[in-house]
N, C-alpha and C. Protein backbone atom coordinates (compact mmCIF):
# COMPACT_ATOMS: atom_id res chain seq x y z
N UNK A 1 11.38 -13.23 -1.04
CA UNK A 1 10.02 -12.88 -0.67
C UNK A 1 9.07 -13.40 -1.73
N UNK A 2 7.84 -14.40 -1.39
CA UNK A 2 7.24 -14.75 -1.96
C UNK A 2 6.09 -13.59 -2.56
N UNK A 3 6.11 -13.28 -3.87
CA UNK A 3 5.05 -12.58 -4.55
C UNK A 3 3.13 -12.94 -3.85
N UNK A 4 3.38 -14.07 -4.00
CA UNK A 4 1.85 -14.50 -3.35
C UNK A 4 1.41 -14.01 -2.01
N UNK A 5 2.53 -14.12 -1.70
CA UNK A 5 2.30 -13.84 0.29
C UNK A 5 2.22 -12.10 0.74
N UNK A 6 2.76 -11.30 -1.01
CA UNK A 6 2.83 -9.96 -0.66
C UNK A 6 1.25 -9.82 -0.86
N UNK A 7 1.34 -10.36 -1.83
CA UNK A 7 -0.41 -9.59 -2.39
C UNK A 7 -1.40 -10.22 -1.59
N UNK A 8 -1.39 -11.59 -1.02
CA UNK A 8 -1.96 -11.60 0.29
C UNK A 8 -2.34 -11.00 1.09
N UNK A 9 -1.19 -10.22 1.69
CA UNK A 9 -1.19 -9.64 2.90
C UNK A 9 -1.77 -7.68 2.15
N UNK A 10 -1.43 -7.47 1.34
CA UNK A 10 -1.94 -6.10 0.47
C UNK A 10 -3.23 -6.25 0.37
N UNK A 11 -3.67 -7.58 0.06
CA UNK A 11 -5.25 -7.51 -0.15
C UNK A 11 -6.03 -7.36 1.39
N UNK A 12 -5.43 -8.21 2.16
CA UNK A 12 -5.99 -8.51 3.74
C UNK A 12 -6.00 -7.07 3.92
N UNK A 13 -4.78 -6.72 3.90
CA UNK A 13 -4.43 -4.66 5.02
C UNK A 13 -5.49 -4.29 4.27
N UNK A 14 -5.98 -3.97 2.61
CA UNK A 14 -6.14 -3.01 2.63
C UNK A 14 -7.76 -3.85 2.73
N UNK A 15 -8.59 -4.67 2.84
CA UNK A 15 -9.68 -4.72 3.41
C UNK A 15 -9.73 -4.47 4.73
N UNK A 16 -8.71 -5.00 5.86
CA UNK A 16 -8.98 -4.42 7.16
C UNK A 16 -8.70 -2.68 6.86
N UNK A 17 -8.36 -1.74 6.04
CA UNK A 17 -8.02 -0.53 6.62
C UNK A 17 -9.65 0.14 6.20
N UNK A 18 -10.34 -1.02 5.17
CA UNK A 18 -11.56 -0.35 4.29
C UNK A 18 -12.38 -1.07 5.37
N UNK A 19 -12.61 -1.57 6.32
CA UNK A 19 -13.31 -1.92 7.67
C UNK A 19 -13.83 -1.13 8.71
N UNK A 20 -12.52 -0.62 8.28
CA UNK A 20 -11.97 0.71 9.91
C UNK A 20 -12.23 1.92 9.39
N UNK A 21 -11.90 2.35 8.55
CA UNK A 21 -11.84 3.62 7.66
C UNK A 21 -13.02 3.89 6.19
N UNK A 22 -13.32 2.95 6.26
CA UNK A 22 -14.30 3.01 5.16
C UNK A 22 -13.56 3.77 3.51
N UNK A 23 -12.93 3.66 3.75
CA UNK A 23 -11.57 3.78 2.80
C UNK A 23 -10.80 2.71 1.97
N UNK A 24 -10.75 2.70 0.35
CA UNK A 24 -10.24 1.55 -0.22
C UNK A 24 -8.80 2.32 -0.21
N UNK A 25 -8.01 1.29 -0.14
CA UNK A 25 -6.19 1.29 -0.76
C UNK A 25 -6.18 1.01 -1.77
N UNK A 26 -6.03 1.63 -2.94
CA UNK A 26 -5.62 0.95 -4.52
C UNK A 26 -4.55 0.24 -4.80
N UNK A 27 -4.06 -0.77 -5.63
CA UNK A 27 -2.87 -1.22 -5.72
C UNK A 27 -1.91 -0.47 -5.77
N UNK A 28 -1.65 0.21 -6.27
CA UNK A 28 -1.10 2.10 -6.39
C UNK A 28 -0.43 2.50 -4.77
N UNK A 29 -1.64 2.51 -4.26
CA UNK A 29 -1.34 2.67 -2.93
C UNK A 29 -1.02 2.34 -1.84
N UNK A 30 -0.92 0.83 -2.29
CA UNK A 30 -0.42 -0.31 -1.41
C UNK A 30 1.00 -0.13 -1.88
N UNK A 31 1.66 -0.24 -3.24
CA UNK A 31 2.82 -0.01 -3.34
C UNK A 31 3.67 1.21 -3.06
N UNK A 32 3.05 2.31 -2.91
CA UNK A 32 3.45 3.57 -2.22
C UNK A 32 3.94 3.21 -0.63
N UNK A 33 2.61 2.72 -0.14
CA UNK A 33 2.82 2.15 1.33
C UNK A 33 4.16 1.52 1.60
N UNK A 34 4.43 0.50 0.97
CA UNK A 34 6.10 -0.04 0.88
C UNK A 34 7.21 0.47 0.96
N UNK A 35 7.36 1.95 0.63
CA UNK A 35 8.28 2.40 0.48
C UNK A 35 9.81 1.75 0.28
N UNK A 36 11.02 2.35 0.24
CA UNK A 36 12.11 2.15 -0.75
C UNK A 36 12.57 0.89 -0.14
N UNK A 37 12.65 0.61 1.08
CA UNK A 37 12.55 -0.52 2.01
C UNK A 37 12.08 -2.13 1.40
N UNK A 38 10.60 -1.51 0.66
CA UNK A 38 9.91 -2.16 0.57
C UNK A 38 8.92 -3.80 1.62
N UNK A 39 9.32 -3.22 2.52
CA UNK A 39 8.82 -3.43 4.13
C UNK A 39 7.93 -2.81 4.80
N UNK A 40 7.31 -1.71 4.95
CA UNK A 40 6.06 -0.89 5.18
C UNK A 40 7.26 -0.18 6.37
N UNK A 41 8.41 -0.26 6.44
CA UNK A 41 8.69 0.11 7.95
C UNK A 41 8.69 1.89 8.05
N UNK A 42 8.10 2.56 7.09
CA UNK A 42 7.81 3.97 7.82
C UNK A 42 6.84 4.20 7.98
N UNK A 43 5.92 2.77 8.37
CA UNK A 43 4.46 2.79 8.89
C UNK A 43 4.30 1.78 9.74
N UNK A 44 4.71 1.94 11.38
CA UNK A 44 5.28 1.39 12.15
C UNK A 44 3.91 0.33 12.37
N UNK A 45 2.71 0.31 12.28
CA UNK A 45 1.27 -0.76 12.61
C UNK A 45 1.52 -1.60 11.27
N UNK A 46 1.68 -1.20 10.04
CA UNK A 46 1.45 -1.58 9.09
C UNK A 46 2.76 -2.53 8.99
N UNK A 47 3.78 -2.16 9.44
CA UNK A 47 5.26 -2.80 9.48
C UNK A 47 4.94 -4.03 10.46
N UNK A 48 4.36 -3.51 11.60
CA UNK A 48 4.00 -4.93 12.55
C UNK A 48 3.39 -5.62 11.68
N UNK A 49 1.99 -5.52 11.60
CA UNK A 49 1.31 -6.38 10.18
C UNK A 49 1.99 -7.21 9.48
N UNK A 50 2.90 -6.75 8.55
CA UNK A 50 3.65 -7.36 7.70
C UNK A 50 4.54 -8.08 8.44
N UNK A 51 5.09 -7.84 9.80
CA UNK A 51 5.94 -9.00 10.08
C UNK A 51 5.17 -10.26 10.77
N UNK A 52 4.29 -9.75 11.49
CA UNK A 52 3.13 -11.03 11.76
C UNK A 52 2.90 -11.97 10.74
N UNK A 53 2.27 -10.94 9.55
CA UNK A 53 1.54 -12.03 8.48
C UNK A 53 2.79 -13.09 7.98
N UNK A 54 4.39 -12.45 8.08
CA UNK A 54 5.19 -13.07 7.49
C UNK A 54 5.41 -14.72 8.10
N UNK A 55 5.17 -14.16 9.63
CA UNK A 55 5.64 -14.99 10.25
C UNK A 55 4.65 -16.24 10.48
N UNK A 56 3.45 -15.94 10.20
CA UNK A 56 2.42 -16.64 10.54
C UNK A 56 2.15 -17.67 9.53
N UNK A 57 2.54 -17.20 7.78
CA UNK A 57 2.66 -17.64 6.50
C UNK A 57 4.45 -18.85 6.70
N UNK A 58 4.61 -18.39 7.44
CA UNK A 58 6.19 -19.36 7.68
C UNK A 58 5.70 -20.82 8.88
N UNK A 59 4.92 -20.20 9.36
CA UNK A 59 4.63 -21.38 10.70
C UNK A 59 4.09 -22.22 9.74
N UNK A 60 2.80 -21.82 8.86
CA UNK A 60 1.86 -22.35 7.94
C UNK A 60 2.72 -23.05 6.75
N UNK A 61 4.51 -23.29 6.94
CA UNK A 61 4.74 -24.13 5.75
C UNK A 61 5.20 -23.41 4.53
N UNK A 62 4.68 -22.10 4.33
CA UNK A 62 4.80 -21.31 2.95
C UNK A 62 6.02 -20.64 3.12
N UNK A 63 7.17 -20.66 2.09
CA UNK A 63 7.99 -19.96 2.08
C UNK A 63 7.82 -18.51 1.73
N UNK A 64 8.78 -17.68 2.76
CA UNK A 64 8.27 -16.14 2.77
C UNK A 64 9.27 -15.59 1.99
């Protein structure tokens, strides 16, 4: 897993969640979000997210 492509996608979520919610995610809280997995998967929207962005960063050439 590319480091770049995490914090990518941490920065994107947590501006779309501060869009919707008017609510910031701290880095703190983005890594909480991950859980032991470290996949978001006990946050089943946020888990889609992350497999989209993965996949979308793979079409685009970038190793994930």
């Amino acid at each position: 897993m590319s480091e770049s492509v995490r914090q990518r996608f941490e920065s994107w979520f947590a501006l779309q969640h501060l869009r919707v919610t008017g609510n910031h995610l701290s880095i703190e809280e983005m890594q909480h979000l991950r859980g032991e997995s470290d996949d978001y998967s006990k946050h089943a929207y946020m888990h889609g997210c992350w497999i989209g962005f993965c996949a979308a960063n793979t079409i685009a050439g970038e190793h994930v």
